[in-house]
N, C-alpha and C. Protein backbone atom coordinates (compact mmCIF):
# COMPACT_ATOMS: atom_id res chain seq x y z
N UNK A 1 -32.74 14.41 10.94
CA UNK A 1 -31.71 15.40 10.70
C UNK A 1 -32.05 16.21 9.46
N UNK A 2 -31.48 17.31 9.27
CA UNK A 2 -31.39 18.32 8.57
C UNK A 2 -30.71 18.20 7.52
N UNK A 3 -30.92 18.73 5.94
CA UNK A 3 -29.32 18.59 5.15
C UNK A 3 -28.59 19.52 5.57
N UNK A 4 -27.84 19.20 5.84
CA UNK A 4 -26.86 20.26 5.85
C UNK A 4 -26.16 21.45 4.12
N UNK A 5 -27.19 21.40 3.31
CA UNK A 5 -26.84 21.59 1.94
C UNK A 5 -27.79 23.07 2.12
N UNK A 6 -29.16 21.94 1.91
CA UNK A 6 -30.27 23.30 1.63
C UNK A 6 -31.20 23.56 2.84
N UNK A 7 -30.83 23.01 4.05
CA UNK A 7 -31.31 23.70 5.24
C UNK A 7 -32.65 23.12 5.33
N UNK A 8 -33.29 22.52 4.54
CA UNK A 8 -34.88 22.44 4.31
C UNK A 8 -35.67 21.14 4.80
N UNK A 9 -34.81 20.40 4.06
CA UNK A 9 -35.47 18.84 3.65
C UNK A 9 -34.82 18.00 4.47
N UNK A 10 -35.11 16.71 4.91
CA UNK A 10 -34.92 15.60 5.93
C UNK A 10 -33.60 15.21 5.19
N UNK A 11 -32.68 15.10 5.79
CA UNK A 11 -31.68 14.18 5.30
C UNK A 11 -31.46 12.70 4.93
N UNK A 12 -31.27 12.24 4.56
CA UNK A 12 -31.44 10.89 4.35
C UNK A 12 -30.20 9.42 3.71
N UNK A 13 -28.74 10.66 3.33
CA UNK A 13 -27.35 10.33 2.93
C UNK A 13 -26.54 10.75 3.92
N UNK A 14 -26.16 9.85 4.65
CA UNK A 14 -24.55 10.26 5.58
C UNK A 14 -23.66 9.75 5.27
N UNK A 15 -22.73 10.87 4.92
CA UNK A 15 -21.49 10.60 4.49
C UNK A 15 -20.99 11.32 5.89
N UNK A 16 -19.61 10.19 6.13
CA UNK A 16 -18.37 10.73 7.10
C UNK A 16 -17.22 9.98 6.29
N UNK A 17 -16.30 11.24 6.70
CA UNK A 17 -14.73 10.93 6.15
C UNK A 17 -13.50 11.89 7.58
N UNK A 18 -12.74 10.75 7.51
CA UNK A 18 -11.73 10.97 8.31
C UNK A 18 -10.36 11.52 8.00
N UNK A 19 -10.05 12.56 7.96
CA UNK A 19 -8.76 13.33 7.34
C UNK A 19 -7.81 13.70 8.41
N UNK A 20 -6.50 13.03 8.36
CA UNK A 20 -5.97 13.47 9.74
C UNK A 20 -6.38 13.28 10.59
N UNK A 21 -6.93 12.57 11.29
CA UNK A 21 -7.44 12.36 12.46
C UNK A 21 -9.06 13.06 13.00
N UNK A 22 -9.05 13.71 11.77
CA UNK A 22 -10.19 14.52 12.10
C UNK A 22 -12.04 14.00 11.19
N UNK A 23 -12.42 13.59 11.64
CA UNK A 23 -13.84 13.47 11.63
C UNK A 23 -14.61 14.22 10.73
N UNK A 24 -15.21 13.92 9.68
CA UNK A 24 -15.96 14.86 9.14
C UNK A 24 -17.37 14.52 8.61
N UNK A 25 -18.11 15.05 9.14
CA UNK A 25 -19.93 14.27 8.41
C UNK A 25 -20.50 15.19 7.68
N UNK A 26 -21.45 14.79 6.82
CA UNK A 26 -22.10 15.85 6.22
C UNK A 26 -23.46 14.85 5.81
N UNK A 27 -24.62 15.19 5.84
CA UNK A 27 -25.92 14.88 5.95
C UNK A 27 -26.17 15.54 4.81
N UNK A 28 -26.90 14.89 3.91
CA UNK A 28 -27.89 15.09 2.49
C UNK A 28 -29.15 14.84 2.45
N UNK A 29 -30.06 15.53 1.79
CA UNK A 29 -31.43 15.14 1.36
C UNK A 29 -31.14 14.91 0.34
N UNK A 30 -31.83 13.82 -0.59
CA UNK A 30 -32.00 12.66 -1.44
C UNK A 30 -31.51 13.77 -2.66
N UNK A 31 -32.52 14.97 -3.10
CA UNK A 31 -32.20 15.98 -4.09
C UNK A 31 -30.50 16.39 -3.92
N UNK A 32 -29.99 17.06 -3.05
CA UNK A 32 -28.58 17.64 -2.95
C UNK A 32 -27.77 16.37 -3.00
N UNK A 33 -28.03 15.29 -2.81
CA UNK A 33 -26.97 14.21 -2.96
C UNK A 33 -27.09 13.86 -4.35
N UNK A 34 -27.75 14.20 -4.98
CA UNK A 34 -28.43 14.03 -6.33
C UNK A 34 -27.69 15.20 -6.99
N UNK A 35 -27.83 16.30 -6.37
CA UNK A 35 -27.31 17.12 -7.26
C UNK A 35 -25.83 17.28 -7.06
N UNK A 36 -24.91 16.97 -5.95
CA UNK A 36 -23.47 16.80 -5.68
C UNK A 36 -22.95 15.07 -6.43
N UNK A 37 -23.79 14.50 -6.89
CA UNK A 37 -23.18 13.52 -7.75
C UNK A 37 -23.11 12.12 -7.02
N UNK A 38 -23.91 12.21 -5.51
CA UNK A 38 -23.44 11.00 -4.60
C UNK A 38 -23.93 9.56 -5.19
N UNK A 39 -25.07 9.59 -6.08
CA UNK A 39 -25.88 8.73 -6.48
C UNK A 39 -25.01 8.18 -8.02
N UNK A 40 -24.14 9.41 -8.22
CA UNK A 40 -23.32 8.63 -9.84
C UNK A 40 -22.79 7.32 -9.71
N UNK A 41 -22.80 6.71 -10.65
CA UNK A 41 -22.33 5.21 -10.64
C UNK A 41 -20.71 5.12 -10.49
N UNK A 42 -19.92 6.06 -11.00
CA UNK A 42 -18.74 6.81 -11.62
C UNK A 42 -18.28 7.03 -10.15
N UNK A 43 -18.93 7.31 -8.94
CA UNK A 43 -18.52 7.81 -7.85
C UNK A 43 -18.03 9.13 -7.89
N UNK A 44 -17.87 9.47 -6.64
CA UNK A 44 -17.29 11.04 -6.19
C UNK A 44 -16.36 11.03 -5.15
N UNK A 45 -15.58 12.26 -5.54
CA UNK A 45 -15.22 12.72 -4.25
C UNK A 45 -14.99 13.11 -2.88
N UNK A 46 -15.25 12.50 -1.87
CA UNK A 46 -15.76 13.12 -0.84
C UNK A 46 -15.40 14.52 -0.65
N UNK A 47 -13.98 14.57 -0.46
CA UNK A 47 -13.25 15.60 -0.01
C UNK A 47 -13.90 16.37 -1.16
N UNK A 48 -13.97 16.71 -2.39
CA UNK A 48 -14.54 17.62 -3.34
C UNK A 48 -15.70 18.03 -2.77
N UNK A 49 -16.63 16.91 -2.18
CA UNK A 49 -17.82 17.59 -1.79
C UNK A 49 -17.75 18.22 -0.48
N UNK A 50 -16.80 18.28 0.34
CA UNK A 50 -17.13 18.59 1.70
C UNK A 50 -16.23 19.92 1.06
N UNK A 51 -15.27 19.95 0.49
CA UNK A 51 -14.97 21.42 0.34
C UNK A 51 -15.78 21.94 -0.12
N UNK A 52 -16.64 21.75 -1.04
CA UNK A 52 -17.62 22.45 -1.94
C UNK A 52 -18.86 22.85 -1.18
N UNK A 53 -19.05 21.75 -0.20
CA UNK A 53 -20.25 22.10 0.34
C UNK A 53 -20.57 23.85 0.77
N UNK A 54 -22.14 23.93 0.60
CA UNK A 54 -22.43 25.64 0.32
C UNK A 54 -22.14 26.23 -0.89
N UNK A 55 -21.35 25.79 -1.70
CA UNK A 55 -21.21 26.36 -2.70
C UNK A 55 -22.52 25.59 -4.39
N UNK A 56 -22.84 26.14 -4.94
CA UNK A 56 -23.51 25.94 -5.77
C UNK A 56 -22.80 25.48 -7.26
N UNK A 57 -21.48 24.75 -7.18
CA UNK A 57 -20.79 24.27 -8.15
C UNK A 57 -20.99 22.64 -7.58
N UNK A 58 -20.92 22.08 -8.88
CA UNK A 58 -20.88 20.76 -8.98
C UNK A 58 -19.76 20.36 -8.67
N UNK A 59 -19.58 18.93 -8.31
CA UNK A 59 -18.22 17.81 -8.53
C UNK A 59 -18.36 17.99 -9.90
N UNK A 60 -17.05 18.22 -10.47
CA UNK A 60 -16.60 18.44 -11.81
C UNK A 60 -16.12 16.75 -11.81
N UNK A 61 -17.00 16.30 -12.92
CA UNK A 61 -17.03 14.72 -13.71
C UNK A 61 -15.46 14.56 -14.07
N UNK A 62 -14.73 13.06 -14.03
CA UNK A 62 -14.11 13.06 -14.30
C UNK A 62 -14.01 12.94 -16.17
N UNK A 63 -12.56 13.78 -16.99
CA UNK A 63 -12.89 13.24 -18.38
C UNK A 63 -12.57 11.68 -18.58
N UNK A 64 -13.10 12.12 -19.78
CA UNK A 64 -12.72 10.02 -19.91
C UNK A 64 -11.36 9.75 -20.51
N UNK A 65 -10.76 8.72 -19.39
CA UNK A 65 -9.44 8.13 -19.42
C UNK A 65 -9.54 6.93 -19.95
N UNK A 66 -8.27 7.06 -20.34
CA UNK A 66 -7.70 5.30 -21.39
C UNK A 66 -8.23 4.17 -20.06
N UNK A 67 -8.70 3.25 -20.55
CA UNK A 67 -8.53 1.98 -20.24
C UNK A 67 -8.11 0.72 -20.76
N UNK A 68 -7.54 0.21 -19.90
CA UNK A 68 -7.24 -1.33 -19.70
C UNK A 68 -7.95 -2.51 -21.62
N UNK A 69 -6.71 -2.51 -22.15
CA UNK A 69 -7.60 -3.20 -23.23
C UNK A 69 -7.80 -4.85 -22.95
N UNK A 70 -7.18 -5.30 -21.82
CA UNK A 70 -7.65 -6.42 -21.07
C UNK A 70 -9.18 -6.79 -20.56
N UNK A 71 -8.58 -6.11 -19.62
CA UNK A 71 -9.92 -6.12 -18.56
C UNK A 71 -11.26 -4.87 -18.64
N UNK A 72 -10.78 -4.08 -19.35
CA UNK A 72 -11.46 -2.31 -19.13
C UNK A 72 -11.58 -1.53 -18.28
N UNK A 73 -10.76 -1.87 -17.17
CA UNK A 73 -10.33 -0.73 -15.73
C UNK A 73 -9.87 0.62 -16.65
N UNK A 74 -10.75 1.65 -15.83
CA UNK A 74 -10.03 2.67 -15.97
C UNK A 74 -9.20 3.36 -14.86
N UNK A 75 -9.29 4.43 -14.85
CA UNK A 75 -8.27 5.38 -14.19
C UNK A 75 -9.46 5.64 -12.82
N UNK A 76 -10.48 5.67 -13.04
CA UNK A 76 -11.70 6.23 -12.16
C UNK A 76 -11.72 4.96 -11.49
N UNK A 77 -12.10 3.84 -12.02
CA UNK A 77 -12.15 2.49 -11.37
C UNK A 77 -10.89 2.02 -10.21
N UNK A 78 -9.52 2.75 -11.07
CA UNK A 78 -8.54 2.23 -9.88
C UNK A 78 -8.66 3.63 -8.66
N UNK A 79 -9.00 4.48 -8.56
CA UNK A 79 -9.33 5.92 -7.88
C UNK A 79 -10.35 5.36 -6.64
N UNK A 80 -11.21 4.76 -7.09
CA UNK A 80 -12.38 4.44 -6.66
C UNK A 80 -11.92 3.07 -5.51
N UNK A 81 -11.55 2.31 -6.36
CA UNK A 81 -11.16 0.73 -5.26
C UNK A 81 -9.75 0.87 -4.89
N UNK A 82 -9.32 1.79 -5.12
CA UNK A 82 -7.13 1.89 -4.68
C UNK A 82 -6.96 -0.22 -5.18
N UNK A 83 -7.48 -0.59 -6.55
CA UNK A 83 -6.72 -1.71 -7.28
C UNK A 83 -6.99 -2.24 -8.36
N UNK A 84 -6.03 -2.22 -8.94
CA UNK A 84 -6.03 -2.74 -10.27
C UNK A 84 -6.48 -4.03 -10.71
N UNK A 85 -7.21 -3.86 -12.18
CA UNK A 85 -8.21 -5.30 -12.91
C UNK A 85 -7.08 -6.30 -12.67
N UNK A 86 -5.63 -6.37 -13.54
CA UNK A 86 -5.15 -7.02 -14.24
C UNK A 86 -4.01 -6.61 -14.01
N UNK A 87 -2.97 -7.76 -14.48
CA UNK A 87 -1.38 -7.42 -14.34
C UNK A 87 -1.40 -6.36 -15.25
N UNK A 88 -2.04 -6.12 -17.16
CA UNK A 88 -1.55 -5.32 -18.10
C UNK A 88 -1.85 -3.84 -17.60
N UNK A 89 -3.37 -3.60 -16.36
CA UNK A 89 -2.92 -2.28 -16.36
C UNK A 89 -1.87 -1.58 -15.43
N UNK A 90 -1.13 -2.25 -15.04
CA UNK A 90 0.06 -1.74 -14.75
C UNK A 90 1.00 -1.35 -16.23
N UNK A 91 0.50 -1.86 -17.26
CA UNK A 91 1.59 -1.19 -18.61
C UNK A 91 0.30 0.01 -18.88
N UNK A 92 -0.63 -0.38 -18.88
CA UNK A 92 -1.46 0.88 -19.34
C UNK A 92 -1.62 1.94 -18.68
N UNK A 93 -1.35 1.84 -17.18
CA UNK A 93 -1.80 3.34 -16.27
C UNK A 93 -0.11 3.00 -15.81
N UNK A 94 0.95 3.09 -16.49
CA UNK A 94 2.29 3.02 -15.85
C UNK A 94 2.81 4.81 -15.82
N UNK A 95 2.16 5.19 -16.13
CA UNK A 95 2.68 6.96 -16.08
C UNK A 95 2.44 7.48 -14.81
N UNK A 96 1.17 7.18 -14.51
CA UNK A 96 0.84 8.16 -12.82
C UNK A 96 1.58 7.07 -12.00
N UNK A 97 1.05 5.96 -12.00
CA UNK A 97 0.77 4.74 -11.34
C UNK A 97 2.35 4.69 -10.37
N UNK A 98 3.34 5.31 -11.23
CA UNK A 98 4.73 4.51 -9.86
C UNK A 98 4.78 5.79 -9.03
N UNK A 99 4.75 7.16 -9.04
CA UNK A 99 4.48 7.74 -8.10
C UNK A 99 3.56 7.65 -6.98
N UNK A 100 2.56 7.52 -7.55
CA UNK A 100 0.94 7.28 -7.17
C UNK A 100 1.71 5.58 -5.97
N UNK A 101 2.13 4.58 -6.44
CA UNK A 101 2.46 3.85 -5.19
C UNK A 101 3.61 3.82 -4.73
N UNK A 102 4.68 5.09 -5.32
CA UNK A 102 5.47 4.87 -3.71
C UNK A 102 5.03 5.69 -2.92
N UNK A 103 4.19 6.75 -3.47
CA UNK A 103 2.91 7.22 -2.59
C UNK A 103 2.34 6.60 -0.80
N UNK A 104 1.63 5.36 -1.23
CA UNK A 104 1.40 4.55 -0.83
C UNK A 104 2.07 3.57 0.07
N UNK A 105 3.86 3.18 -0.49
CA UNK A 105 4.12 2.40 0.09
C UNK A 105 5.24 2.75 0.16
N UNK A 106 6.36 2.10 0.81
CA UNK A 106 7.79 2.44 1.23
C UNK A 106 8.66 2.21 0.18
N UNK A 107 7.97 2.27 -1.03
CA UNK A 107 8.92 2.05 -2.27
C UNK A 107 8.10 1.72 -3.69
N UNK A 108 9.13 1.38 -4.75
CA UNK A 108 8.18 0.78 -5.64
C UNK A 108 8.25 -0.70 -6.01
N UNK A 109 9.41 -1.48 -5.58
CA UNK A 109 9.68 -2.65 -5.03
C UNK A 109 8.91 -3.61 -4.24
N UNK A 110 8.66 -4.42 -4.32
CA UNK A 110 7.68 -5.31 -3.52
C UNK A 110 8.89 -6.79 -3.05
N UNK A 111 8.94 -6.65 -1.85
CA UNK A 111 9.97 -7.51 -1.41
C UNK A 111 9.17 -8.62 -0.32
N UNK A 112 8.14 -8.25 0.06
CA UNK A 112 7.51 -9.81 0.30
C UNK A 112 8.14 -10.21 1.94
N UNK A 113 7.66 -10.94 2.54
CA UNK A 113 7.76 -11.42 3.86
C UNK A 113 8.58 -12.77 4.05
N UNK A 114 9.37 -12.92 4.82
CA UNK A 114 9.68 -14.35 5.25
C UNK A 114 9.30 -14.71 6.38
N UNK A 115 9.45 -15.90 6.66
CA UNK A 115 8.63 -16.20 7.95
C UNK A 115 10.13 -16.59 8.99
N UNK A 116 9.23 -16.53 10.08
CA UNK A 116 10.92 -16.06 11.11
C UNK A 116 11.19 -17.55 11.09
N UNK A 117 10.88 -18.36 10.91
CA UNK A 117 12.10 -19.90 11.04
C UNK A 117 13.04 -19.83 9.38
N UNK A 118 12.47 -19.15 8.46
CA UNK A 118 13.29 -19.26 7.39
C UNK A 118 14.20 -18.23 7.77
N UNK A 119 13.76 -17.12 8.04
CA UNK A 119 15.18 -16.07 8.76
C UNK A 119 15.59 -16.27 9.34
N UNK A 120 15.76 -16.96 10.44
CA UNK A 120 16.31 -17.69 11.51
C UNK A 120 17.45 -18.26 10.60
N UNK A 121 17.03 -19.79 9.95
CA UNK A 121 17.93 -20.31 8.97
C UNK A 121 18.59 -19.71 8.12
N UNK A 122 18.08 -18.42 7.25
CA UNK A 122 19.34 -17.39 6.38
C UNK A 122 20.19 -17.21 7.03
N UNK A 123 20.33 -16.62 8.57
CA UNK A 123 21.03 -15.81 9.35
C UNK A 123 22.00 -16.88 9.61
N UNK A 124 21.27 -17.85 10.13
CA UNK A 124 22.31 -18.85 10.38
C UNK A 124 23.31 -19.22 9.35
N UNK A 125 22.86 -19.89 8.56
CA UNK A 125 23.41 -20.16 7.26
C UNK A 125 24.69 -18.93 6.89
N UNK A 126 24.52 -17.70 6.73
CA UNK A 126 25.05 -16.85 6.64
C UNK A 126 26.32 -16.79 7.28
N UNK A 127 25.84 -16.46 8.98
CA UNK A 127 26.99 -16.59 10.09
C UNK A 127 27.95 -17.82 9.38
N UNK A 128 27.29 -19.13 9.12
CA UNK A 128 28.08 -20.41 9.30
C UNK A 128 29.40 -19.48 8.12
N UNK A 129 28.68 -19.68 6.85
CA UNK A 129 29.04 -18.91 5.37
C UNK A 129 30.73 -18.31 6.06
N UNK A 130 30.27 -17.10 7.03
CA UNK A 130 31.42 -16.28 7.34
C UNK A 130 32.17 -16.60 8.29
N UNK A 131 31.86 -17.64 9.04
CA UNK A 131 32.75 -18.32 9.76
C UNK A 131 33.28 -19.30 9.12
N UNK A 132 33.30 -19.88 7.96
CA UNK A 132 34.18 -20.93 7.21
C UNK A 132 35.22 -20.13 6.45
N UNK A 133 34.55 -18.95 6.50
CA UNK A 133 35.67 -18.06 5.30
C UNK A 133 36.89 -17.61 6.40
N UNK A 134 36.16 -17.31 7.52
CA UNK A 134 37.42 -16.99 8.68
C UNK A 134 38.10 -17.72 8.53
N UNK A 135 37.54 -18.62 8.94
CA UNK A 135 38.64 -20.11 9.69
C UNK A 135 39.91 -20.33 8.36
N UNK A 136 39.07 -19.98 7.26
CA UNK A 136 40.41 -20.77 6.32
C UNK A 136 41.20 -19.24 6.19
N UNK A 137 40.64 -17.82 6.48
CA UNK A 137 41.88 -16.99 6.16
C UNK A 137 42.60 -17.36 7.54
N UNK A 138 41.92 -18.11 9.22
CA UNK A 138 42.94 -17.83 9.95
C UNK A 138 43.84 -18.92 9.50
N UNK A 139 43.34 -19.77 9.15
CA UNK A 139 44.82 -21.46 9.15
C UNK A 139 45.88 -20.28 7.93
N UNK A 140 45.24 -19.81 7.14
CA UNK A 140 46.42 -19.82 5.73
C UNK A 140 47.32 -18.41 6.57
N UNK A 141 46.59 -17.63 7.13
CA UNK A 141 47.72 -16.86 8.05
C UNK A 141 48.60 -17.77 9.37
N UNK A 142 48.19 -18.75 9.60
CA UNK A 142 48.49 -19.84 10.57
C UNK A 142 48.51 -19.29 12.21
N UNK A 143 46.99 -18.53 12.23
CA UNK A 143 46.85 -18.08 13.36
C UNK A 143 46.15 -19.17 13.78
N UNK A 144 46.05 -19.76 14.63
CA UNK A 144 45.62 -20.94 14.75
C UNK A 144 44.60 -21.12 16.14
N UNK A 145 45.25 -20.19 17.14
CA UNK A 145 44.15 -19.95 18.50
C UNK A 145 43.40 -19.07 17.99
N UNK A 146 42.94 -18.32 16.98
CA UNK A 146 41.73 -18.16 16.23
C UNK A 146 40.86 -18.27 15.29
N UNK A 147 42.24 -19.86 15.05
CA UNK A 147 41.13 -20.56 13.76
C UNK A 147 40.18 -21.89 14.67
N UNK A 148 41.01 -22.40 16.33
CA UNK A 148 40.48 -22.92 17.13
C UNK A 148 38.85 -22.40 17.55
N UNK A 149 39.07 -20.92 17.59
CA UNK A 149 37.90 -20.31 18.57
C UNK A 149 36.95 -20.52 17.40
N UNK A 150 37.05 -20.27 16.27
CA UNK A 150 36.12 -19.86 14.88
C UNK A 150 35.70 -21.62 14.73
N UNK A 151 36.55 -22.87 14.83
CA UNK A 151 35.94 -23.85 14.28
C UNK A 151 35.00 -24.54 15.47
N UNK A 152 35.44 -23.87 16.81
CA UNK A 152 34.33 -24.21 17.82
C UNK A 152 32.78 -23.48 18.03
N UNK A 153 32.94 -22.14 17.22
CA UNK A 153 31.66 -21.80 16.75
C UNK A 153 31.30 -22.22 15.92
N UNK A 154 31.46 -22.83 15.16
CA UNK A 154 31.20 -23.72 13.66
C UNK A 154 30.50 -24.55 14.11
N UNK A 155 31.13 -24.94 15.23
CA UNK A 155 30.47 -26.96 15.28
C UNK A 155 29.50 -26.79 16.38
N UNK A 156 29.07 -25.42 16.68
CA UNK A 156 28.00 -25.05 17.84
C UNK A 156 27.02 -24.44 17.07
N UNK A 157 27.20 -23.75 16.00
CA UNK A 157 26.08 -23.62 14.91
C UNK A 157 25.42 -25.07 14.20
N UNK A 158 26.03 -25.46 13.65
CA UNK A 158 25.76 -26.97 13.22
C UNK A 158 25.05 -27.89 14.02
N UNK A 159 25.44 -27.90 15.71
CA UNK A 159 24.50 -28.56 16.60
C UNK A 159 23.37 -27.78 16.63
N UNK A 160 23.32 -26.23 16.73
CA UNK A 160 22.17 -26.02 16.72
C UNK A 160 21.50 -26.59 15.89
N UNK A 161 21.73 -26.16 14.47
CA UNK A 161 21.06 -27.02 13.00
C UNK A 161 20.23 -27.89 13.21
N UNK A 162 21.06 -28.91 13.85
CA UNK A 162 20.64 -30.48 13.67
C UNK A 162 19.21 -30.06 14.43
N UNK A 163 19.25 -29.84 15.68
CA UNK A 163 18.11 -29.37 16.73
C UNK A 163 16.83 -29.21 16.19
């Protein structure tokens, strides 16, 4: 293959990136991947380079950002792996960082999974919870054929339980 850069030389870097659903490759010879920054240790952009591509401007370097006095993550490092060294740089990159993951995720809250026999048991537990509270507002109103119906669901939750 061809670069797709300078038309000339054998390619020898394939990069593909997927945006929207859409597919994108771009083929380098060793020099133009060299000179678009693919070989920096620091990493790049893709999307910078595929817009840029044809054009004779560089990936503009990132400047140098605070890091992590823990671990030494920077800002480029979490860019690069989407994760953080250490619990502290969450106090050190806390400015971009809570946009940046509700970005990411359905919030900035992390609420964690239960497993369906423990939800099973909340729910239950719960129901029981609001069926004991019935039963005693029906006796103290002294409705009583619906403190009957409420204590026979009671004692049919409870068998389940035992089960």
């Amino acid at each position: 293959m061809i670069c797709d850069v300078c038309k000339t030389n054998t390619a020898t870097v394939y990069l593909t990136q997927i945006v929207d659903g859409n597919m994108k490759k771009i083929n380098l010879c060793e020099a133009c991947s060299k000179d678009k920054g693919v070989s920096d240790p620091t990493g790049f952009a893709l999307a910078d380079l595929l817009l840029g591509l044809g054009e004779t401007q560089q990936v503009e370097q990132a400047p140098p950002t605070e890091h992590c006095l823990v671990c030494g993550f920077t800002q480029a490092d979490f860019k690069k792996t989407g994760r953080l060294g250490c619990s502290e740089c969450y106090g050190t990159f806390a400015e971009g960082l809570a946009s940046l993951i509700k970005a990411m995720h359905k919030g900035t809250k992390h609420t964690g999974k239960v497993p369906a026999r423990l939800f099973r048991d909340i729910v239950r537990s719960d129901r029981l919870n609001e069926l004991k509270r019935s039963l005693e507002d029906a006796v103290s109103k002294e409705d009583y054929e619906s403190a009957a119906t409420i204590r026979d669901e009671i004692r049919q939750l409870e068998l389940e339980e035992k089960k």
